[in-house]
Protein backbone atom coordinates (compact mmCIF):
# COMPACT_ATOMS: atom_id res chain seq x y z
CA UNK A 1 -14.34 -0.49 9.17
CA UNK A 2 -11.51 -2.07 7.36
CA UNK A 3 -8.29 0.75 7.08
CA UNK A 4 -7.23 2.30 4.57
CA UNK A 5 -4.03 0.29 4.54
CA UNK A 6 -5.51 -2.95 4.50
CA UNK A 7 -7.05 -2.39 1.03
CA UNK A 8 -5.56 -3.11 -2.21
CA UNK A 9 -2.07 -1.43 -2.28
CA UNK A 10 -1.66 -1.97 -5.60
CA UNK A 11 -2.70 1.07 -7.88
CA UNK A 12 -3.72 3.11 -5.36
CA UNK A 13 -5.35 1.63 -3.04
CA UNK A 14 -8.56 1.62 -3.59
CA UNK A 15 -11.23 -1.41 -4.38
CA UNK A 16 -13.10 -2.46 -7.74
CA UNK A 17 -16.51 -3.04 -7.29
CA UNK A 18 -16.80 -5.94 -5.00
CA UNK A 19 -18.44 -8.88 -4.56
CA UNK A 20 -20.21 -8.09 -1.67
CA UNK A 21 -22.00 -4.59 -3.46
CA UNK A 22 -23.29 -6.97 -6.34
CA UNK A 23 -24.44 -9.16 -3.62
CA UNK A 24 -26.39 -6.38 -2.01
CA UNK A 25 -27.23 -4.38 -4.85
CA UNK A 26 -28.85 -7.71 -6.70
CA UNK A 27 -31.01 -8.35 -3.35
CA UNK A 28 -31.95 -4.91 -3.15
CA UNK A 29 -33.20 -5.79 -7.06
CA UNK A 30 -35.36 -8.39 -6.42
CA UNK A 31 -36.68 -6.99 -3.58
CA UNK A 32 -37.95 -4.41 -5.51
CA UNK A 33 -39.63 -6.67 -8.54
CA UNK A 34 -40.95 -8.26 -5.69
CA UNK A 35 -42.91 -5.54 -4.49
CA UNK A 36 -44.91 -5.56 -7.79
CA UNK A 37 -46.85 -9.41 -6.83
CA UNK A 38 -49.17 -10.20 -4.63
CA UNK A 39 -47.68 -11.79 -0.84
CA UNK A 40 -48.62 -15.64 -1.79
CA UNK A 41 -46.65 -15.25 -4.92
CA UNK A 42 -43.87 -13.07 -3.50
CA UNK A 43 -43.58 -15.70 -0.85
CA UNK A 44 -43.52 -18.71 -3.28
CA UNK A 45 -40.17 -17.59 -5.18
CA UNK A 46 -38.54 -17.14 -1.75
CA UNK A 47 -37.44 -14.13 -2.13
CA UNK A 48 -38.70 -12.81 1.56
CA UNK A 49 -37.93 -8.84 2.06
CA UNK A 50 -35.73 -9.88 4.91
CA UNK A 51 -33.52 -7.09 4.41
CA UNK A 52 -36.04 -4.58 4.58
CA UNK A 53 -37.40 -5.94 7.99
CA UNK A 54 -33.61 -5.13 9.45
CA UNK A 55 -33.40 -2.09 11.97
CA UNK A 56 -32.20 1.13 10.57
CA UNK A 57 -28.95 1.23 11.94
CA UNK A 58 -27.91 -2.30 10.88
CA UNK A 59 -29.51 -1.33 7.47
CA UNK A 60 -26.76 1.77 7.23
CA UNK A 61 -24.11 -0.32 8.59
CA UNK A 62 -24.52 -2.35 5.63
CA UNK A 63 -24.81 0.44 3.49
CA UNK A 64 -21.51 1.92 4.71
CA UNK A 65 -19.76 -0.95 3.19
CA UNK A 66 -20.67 0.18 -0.36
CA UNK A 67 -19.24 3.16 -2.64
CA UNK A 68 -21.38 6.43 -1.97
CA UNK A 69 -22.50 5.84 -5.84
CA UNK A 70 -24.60 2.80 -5.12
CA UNK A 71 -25.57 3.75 -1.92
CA UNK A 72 -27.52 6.40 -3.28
CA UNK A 73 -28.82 3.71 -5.74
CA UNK A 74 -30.80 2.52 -3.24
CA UNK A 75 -33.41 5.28 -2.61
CA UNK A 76 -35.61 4.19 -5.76
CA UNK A 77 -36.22 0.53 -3.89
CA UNK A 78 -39.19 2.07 -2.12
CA UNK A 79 -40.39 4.80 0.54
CA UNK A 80 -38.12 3.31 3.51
CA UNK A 81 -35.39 3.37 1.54
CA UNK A 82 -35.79 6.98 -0.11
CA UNK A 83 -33.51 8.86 2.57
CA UNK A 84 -31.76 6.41 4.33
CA UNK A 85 -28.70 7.15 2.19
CA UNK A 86 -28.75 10.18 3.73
CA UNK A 87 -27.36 8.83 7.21
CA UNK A 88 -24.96 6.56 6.20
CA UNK A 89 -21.61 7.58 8.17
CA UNK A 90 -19.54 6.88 5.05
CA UNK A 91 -18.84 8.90 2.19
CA UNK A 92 -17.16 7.17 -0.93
CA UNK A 93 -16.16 9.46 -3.57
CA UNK A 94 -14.61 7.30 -6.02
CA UNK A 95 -13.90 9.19 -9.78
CA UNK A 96 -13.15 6.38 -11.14
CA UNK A 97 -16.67 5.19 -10.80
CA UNK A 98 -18.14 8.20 -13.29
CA UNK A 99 -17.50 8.93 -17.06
CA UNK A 100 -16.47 11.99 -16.93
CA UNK A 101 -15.16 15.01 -13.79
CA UNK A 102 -18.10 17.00 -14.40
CA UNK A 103 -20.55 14.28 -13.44
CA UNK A 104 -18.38 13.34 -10.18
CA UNK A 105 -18.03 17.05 -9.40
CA UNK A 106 -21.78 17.60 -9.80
CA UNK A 107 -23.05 14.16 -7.91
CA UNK A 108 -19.95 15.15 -4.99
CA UNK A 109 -21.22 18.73 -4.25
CA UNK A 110 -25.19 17.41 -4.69
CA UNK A 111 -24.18 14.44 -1.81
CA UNK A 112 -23.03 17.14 0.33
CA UNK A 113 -25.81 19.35 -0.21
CA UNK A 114 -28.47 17.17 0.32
CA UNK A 115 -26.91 14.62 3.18
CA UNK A 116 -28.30 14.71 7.19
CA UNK A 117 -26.39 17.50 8.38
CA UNK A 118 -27.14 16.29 11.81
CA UNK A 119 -25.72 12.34 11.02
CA UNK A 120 -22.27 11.56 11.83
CA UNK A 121 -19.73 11.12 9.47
CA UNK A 122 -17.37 7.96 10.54
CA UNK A 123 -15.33 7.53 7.51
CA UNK A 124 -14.48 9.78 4.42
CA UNK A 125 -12.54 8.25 1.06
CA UNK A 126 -11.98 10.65 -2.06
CA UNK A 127 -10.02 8.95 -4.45
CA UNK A 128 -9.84 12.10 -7.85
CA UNK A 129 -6.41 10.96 -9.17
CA UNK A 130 -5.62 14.14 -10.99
CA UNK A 131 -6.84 17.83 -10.64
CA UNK A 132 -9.76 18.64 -8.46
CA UNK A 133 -11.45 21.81 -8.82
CA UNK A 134 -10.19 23.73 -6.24
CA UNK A 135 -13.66 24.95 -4.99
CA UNK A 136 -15.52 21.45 -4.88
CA UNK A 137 -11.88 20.30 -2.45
CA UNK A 138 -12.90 23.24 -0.20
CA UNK A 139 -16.28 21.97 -0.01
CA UNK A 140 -15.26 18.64 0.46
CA UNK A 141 -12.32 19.72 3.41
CA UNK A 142 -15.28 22.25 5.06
CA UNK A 143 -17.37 19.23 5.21
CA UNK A 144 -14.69 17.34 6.81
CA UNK A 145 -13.66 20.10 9.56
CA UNK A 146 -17.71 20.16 10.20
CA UNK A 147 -18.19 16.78 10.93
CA UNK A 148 -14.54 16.15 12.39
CA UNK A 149 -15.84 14.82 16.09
CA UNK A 150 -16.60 11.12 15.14
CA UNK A 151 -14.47 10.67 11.85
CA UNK A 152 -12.31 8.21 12.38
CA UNK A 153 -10.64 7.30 8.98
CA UNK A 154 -10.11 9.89 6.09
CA UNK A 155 -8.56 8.93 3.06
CA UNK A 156 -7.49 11.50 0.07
CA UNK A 157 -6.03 11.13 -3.06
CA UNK A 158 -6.40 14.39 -5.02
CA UNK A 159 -3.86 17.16 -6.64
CA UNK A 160 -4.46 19.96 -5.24
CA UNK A 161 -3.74 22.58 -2.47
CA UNK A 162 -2.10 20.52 0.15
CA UNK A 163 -1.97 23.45 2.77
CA UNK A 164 -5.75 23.04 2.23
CA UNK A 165 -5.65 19.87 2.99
CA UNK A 166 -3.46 19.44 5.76
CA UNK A 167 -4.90 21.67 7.44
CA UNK A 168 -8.07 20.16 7.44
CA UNK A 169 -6.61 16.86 8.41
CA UNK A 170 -4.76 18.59 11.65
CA UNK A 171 -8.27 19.42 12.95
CA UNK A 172 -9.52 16.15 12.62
CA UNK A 173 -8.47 15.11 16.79
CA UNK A 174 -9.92 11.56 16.77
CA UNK A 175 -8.90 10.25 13.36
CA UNK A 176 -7.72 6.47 14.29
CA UNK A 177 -6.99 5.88 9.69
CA UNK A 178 -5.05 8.44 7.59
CA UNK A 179 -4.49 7.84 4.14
CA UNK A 180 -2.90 10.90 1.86
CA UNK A 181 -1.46 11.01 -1.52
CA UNK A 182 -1.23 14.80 -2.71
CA UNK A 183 0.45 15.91 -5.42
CA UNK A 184 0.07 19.65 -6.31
CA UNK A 185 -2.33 21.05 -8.88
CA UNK A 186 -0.66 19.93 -12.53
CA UNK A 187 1.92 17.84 -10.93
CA UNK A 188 1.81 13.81 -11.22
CA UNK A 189 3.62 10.61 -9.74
CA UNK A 190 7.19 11.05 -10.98
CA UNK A 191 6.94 15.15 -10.82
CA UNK A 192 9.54 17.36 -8.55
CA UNK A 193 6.80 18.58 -6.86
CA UNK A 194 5.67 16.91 -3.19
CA UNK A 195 4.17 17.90 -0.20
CA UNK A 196 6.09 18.65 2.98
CA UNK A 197 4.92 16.81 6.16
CA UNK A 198 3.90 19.10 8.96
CA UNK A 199 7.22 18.76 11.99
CA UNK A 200 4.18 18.33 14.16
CA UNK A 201 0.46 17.18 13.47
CA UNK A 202 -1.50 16.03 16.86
CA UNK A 203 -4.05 13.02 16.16
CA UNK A 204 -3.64 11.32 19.33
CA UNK A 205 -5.74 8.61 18.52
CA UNK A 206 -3.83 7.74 15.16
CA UNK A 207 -3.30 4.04 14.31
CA UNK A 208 -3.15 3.72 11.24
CA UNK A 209 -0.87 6.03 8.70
CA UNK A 210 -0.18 5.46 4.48
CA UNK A 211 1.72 8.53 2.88
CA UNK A 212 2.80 9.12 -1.06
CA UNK A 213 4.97 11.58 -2.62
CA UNK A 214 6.18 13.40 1.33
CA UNK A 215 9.05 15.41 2.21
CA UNK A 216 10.03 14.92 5.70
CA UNK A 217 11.98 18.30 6.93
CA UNK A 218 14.98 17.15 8.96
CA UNK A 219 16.32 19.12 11.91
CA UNK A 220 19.46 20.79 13.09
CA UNK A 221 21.09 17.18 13.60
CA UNK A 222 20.22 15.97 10.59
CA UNK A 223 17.17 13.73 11.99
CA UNK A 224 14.01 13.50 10.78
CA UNK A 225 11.50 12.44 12.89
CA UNK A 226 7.83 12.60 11.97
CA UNK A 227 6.22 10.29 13.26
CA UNK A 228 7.22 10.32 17.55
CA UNK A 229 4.39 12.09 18.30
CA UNK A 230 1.77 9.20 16.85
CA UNK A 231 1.69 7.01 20.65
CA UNK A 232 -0.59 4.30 19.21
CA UNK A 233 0.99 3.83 15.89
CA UNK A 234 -0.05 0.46 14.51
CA UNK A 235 0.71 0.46 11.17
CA UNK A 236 2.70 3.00 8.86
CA UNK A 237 2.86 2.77 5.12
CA UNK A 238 5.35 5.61 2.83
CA UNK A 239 5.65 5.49 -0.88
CA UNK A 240 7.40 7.93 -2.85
CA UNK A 241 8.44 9.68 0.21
CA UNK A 242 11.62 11.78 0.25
CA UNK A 243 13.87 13.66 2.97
CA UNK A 244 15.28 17.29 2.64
CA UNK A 245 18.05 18.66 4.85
CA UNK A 246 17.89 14.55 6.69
CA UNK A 247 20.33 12.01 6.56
CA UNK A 248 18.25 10.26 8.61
CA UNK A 249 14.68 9.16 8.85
CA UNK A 250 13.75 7.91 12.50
CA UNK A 251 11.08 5.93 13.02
CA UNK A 252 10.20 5.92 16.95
CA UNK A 253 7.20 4.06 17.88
CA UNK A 254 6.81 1.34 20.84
CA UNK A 255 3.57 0.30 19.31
CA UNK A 256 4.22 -0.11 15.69
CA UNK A 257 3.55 -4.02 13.87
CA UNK A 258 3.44 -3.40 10.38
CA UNK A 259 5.85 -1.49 8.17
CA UNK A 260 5.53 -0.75 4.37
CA UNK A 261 8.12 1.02 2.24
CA UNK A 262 7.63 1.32 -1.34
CA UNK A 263 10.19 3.29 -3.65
CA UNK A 264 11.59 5.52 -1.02
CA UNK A 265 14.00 8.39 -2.20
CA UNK A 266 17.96 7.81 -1.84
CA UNK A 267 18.02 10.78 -0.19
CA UNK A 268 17.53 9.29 3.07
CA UNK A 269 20.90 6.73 3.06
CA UNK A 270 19.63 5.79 6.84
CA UNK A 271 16.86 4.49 8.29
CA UNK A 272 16.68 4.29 12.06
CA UNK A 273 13.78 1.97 13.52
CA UNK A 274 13.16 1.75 17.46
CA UNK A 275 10.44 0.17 16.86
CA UNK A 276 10.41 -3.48 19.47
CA UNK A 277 6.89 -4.46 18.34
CA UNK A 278 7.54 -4.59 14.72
CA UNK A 279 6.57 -7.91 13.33
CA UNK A 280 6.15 -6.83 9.72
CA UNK A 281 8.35 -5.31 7.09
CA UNK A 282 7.35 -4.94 3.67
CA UNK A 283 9.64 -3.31 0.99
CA UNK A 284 9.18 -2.09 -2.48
CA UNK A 285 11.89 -0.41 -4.96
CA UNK A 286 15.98 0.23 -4.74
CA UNK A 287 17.73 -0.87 -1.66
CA UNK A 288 19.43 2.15 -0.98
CA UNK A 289 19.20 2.19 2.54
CA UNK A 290 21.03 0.92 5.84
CA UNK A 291 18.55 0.09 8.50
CA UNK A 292 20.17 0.55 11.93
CA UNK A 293 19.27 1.13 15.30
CA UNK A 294 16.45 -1.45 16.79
CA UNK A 295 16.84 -2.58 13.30
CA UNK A 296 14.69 -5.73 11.57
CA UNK A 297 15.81 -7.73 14.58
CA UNK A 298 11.65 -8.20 16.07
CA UNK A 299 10.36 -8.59 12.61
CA UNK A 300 8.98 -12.11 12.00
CA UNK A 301 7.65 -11.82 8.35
CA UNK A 302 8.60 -9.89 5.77
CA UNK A 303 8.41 -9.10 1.71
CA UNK A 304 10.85 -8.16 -0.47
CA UNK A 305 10.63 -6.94 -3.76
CA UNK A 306 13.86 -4.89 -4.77
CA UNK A 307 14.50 -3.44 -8.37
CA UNK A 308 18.01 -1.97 -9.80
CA UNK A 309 17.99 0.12 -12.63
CA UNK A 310 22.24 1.11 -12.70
CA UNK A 311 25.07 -0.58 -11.94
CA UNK A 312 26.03 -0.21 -8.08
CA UNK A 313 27.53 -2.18 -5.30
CA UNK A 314 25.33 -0.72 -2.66
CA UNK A 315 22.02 -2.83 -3.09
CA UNK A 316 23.50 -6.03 -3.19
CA UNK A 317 25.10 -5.35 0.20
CA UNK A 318 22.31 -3.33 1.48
CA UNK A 319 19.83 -6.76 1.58
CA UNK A 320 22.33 -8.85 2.22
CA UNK A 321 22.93 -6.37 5.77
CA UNK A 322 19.03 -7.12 5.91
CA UNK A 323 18.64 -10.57 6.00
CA UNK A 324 21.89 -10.52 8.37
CA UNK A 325 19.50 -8.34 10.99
CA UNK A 326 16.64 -11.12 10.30
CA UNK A 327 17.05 -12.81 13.87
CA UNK A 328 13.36 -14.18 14.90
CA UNK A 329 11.83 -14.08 10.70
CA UNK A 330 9.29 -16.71 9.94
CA UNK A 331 8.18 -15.96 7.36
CA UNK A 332 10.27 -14.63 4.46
CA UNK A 333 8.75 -13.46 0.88
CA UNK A 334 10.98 -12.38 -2.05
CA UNK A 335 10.46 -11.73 -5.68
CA UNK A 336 13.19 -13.07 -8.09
CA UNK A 337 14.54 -9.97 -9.51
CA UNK A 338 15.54 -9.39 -5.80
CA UNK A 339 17.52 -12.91 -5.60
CA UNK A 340 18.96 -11.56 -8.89
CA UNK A 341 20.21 -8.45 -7.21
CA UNK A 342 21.29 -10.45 -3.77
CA UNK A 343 23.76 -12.75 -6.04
CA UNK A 344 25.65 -9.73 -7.27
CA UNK A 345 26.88 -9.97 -3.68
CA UNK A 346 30.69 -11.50 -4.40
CA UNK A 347 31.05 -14.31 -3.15
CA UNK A 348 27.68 -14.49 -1.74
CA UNK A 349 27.24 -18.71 -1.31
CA UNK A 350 30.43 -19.04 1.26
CA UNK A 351 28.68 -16.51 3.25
CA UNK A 352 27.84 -18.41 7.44
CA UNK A 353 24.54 -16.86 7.59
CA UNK A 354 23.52 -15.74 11.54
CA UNK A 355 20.10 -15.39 10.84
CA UNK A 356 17.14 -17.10 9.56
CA UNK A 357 17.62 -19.82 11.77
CA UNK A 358 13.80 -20.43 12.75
CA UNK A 359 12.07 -19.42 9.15
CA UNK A 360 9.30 -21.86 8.50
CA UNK A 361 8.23 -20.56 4.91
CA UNK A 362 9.49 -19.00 1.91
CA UNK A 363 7.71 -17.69 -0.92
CA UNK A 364 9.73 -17.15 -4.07
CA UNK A 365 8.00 -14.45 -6.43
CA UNK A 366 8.96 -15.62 -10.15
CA UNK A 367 8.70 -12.31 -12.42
CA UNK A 368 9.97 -12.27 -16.30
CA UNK A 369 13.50 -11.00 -17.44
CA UNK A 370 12.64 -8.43 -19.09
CA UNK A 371 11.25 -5.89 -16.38
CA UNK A 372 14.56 -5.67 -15.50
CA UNK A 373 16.97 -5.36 -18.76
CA UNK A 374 19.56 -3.44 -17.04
CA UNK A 375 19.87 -6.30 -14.12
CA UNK A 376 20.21 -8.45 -16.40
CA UNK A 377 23.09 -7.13 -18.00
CA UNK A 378 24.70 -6.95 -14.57
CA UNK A 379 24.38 -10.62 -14.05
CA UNK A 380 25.42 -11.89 -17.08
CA UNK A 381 28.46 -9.84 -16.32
CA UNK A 382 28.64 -11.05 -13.14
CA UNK A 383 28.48 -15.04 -13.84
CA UNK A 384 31.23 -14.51 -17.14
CA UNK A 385 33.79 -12.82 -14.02
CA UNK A 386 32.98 -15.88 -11.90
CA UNK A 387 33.44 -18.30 -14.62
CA UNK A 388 36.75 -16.74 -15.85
CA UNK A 389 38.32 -17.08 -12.43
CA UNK A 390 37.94 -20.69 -13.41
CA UNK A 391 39.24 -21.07 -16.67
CA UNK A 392 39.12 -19.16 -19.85
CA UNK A 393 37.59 -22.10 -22.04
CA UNK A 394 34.42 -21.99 -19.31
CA UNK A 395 34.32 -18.27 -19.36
CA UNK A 396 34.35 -18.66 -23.56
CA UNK A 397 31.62 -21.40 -23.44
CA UNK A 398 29.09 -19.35 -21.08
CA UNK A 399 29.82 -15.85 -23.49
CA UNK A 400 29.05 -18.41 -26.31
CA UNK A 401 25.59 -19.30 -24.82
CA UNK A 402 24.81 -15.86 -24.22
CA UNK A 403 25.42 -14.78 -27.47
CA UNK A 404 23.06 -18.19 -28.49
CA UNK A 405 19.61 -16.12 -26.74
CA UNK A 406 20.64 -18.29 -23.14
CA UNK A 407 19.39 -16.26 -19.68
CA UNK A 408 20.82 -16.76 -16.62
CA UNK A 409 18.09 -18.49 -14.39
CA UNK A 410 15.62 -16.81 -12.88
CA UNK A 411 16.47 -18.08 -9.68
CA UNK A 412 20.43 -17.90 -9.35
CA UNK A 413 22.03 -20.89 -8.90
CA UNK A 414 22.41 -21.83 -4.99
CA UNK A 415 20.97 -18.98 -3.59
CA UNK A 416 17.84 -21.07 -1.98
CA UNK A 417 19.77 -23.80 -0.49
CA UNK A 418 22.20 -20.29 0.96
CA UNK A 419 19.18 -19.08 2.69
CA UNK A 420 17.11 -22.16 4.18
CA UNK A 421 21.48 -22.95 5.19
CA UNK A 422 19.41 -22.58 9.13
CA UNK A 423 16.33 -23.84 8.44
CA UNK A 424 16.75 -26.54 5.93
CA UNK A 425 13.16 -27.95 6.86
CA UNK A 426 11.38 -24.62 5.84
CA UNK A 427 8.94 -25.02 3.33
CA UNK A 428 9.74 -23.73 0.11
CA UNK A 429 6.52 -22.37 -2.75
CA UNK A 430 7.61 -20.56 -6.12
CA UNK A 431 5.21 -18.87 -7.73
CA UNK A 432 4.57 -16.70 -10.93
CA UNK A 433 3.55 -12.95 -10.47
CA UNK A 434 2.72 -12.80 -14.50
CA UNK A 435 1.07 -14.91 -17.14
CA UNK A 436 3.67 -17.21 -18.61
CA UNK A 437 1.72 -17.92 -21.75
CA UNK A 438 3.06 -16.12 -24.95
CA UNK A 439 0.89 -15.35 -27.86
């Protein structure tokens, strides 16, 4: 099964309907028109029942691919199909997919009534982004704790009683996938209200970790450190994650590749990595934070996309102490709003670079101006100081084209030919993030 971290980060993570449930769902169609003509004629169209001659279990492996809704689809194709849906070892409760809460509440408690008590349950993915009534999450979580021996991923995006939950996911021994977003009852991304990770939560078998809207609890030295007792960490992803009573947030893990960070509080000024396997950083929102220890050092691609709402040194120096730490990077992604905030930097282009001395490729991110209106402000500013410590007239031309509806460039001046200064030969592709059409 593909983890919950590999699937669409964007908006929560999880999938539209794909390509590959039309695909099935439209055979699955025909092979039920077909069953209404004779064999000669049935065979003439080509439309042989292959499917149906498949074994069981590769029949519900196929299935388990597929959103719990269409899966159940399926049991009107003929009298094979009629309970198979009742053994497939995923469950797919996607909201989204119904008009209304009452019909996903109703169709959720029905698939749990009605589904082979006795047939494992491998994977589990509720996605009800908002209140869930709190008896139909019970049901859900004793479902869960019932069938806990072979699940092996668990995903849960829900508001709602997060002791509940968590203590449902601490009995689940041999998850390899956890994905959790919780937010309380009534509260919402953005809220004061999150949900403190557990100091210690055993699921040895754990590979695979995405977080939103955490408190991590630090100890007496002012260390948090959440995450040591996960030995087989692969890949850890936190968004909207905050400390409280931490400084620091340590991330110990000999067996971690992949590392996401999206919009992570200012609360935790420090980051320490030991962390020698890491090949992959990715980093959404402010650049508030000094990585140190083991550091960025193993990491050989990684994405930036840094915002900055207020005017403050600190970013600018913050990724320009990243790239520093970039010894062995290949491959280097960046959005343009973040080459924005790395020119604020003073001085920036007579900076001897130490790093980036074997990237191959870089990917430059184009996004529009006016995301960022504060930013902008800032680097206007910043290029009229520059040009004044040239000469007034040049300073007074610049302020003149300004006022005229001129933008600084979207990609500052210099600033590629500053970081390809050790790899000249890397290859260089700019691309748009938005649609650059206007009406």
């Amino acid at each position: 099964m593909i983890p919950f971290s590999m699937l669409n980060k964007d908006k929560y993570r999880r999938p539209n309907d794909s390509n590959e449930e039309s695909m099935v769902l439209e055979k699955m169609k025909k092979r039920k028109q077909c069953d209404d003509q004779n064999q000669e004629n049935y065979e003439n169209v080509g439309s042989e029942d292959r499917l149906s001659d498949l074994p069981d279990g590769v029949i519900l492996h196929i299935l388990s691919f597929l959103n719990t809704k269409h899966v159940v689809r399926t049991c009107v194709l003929s009298k094979r199909w009629k309970y198979l849906w009742k053994r497939v070892p995923t469950l797919m409760l996607y909201a989204s997919r119904f008009s209304t809460v009452k019909q996903f509440s109703v169709f959720v408690s029905k698939i749990l009534t009605f589904r082979d008590s006795s047939a494992a349950l491998n994977v589990l993915d509720l996605d009800r982004h908002g209140n869930i009534e709190p008896l139909l999450l019970k049901k859900i979580l004793n479902y869960v704790c019932s069938h806990s021996t072979h699940l092996r991923e668990l995903g849960i995006s829900v508001n709602g009683d997060s002791s509940l939950i968590m203590s449902c996911v601490s009995s689940c021994r041999a998850l390899t996938s956890l994905m959790l977003s919780v937010y309380p009852t009534g509260g919402s991304f953005g809220s004061n209200y999150e949900t403190l990770f557990p100091k210690s939560l055993n699921l040895p078998a754990l590979t695979s970790l995405d977080l939103t809207n955490f408190v991590f609890c630090g100890g007496e030295n002012g260390c948090a450190e959440p995450f040591s007792a996960f030995t087989k960490l692969n890949s850890l992803v936190l968004s909207n994650c905050k400390g409280q009573d931490a400084q620091f947030l340590n991330i110990l893990s000999e067996t971690l590749v992949n590392l996401a960070l999206h919009g992570i509080s200012s609360m935790f000024p420090n980051i320490e990595l030991s962390t020698p396997s890491l090949c992959t950083f990715t980093f959404t929102g402010t650049p508030y934070h000094k990585i140190c220890g083991s550091g960025l050092s193993s990491v050989k691609q990684v994405n930036i996309s840094a915002e900055m709402t207020s005017r403050w040194d600190t970013p600018p120096m913050i990724l320009l102490n990243w790239l520093l730490d970039l010894a062995n990077v290949t491959s280097l992604t960046v959005t343009s709003t973040t080459l924005r905030i790395l020119s604020l930097v003073p001085d920036l282009l007579e900076v001897k670079l130490s790093s980036l001395c074997i990237l191959k490729s870089m990917e430059i991110k184009l996004e529009p101006s006016c995301i960022q209106h504060g930013l902008l402000y800032m680097v206007k500013e910043a290029m009229l100081k520059k040009a004044a410590a040239k000469s007034r007239k040049e300073a007074a031309k610049l302020r003149r084209e300004f006022k005229a509806g001129s933008e600084p460039p979207t990609i500052p001046d210099g600033i590629i030919n500053f970081l390809l200064q050790n790899s000249p030969s890397a290859k260089v592709d700019i691309t748009t993030e938005y649609n650059m059409s206007t009406s």
